[in-house]
Protein backbone atom coordinates (compact mmCIF):
# COMPACT_ATOMS: atom_id res chain seq x y z
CA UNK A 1 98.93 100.69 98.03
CA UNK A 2 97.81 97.54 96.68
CA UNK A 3 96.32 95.11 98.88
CA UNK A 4 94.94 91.67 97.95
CA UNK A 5 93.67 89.61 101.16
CA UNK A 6 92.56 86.01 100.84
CA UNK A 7 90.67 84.36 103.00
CA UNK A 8 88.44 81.04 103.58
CA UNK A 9 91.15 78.55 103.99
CA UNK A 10 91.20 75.71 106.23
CA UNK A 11 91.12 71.98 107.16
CA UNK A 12 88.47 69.85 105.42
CA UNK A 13 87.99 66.26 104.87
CA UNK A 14 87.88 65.13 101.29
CA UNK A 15 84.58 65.52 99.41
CA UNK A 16 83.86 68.36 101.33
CA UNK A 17 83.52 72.04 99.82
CA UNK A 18 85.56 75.13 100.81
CA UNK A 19 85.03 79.21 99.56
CA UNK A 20 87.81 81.73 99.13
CA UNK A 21 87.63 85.01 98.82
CA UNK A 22 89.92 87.20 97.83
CA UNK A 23 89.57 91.29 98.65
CA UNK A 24 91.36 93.48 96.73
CA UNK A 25 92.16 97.23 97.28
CA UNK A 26 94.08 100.17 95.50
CA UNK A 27 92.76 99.00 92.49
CA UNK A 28 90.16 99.51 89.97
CA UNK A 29 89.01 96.61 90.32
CA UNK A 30 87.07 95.78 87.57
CA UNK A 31 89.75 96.19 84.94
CA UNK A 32 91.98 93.41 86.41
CA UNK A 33 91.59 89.87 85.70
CA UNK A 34 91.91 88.28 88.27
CA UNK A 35 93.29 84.55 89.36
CA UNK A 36 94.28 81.44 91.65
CA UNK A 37 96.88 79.94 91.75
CA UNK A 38 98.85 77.24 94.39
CA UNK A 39 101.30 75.48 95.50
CA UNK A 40 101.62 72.44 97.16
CA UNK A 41 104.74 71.45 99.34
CA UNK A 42 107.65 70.11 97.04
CA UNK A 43 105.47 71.14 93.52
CA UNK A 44 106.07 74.02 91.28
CA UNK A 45 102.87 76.21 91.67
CA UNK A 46 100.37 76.24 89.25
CA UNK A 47 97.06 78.21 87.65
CA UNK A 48 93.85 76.99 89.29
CA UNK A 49 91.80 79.29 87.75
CA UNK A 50 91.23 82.74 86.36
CA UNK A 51 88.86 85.04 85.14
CA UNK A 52 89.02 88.14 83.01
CA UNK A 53 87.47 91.81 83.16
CA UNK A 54 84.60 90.90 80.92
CA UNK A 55 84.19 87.37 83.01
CA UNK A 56 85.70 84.65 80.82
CA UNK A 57 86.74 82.01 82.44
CA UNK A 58 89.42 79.28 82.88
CA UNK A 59 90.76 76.37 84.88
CA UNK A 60 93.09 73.49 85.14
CA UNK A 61 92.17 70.58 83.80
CA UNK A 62 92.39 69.27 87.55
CA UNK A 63 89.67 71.17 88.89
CA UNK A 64 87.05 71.40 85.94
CA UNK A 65 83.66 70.94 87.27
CA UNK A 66 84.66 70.94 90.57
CA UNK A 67 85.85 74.37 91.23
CA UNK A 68 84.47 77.97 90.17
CA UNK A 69 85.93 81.45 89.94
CA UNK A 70 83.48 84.16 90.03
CA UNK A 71 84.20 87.82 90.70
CA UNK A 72 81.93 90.59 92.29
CA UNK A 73 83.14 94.05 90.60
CA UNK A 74 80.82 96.24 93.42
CA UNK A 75 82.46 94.41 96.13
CA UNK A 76 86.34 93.93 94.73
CA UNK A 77 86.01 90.95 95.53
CA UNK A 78 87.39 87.20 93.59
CA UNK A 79 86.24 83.71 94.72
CA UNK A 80 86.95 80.17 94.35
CA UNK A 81 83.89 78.11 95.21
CA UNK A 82 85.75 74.40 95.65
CA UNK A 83 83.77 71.20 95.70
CA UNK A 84 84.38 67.63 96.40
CA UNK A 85 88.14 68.61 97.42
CA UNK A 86 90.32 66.12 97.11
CA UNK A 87 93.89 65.45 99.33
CA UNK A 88 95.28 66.47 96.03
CA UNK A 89 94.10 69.82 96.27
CA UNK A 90 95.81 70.58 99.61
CA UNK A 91 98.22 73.84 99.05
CA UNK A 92 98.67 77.24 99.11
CA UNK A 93 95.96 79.29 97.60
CA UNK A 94 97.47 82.27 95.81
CA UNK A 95 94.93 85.16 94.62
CA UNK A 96 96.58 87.23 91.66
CA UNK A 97 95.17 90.62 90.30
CA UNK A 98 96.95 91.52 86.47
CA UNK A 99 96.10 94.26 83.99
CA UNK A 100 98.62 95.33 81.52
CA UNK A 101 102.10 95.01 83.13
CA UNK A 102 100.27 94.86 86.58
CA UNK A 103 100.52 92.02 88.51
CA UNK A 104 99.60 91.76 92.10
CA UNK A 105 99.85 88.76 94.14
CA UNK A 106 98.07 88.16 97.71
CA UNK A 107 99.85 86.46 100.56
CA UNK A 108 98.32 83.12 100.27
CA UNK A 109 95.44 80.79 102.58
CA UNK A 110 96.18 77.51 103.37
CA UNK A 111 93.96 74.41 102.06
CA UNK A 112 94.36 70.92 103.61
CA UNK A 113 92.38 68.15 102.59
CA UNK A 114 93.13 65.23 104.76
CA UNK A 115 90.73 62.49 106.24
């Protein structure tokens, strides 16, 4: 069975910083590229960022230099390091795992940004 857990949401004023993590099981791991994605209330959601088997990266032109996706393949783990949030970045935080036709989606952490 295929898990993926997220965690590290919360409630942070803007400029502050924010880590998710994202645990995956019943996979092997290190084949999967894995992503971010969210959704914010009334908005289509939308790639954050993602980053491949090998460790390529890629983000949204709304989160360059403020956000980074890093992956530990000895702890199946995925994070999203996320500095100087914004109130724009409030959402849903979606953590996807894909390989070949596999695509695995975890059940989301909440972000809010608000002063």
């Amino acid at each position: 069975q295929v898990q993926l857990v997220e965690s590290g949401g919360g409630l942070v004023q803007p400029g502050q910083s924010l880590r998710l993590s994202c645990a995956a099981s019943g996979i092997i791991f290190r084949f999967y590229a894995m992503g971010w994605y969210r959704q914010a209330p009334g908005k289509q959601r939308e790639l954050v960022a993602d980053i491949t088997a090998g460790g390529s990266t890629n983000y949204a032109d709304s989160v360059k230099g403020r956000f980074t996706i890093s992956r530990d393949n000895a702890k199946n783990t995925a994070y999203l390091q996320m500095n100087s949030l914004k109130v724009d970045d409030t959402a849903v935080y979606y953590c996807t795992a894909r390989s070949g036709r596999a695509d695995y989606w975890g059940q989301g952490t909440q972000v809010t940004v608000s002063s």
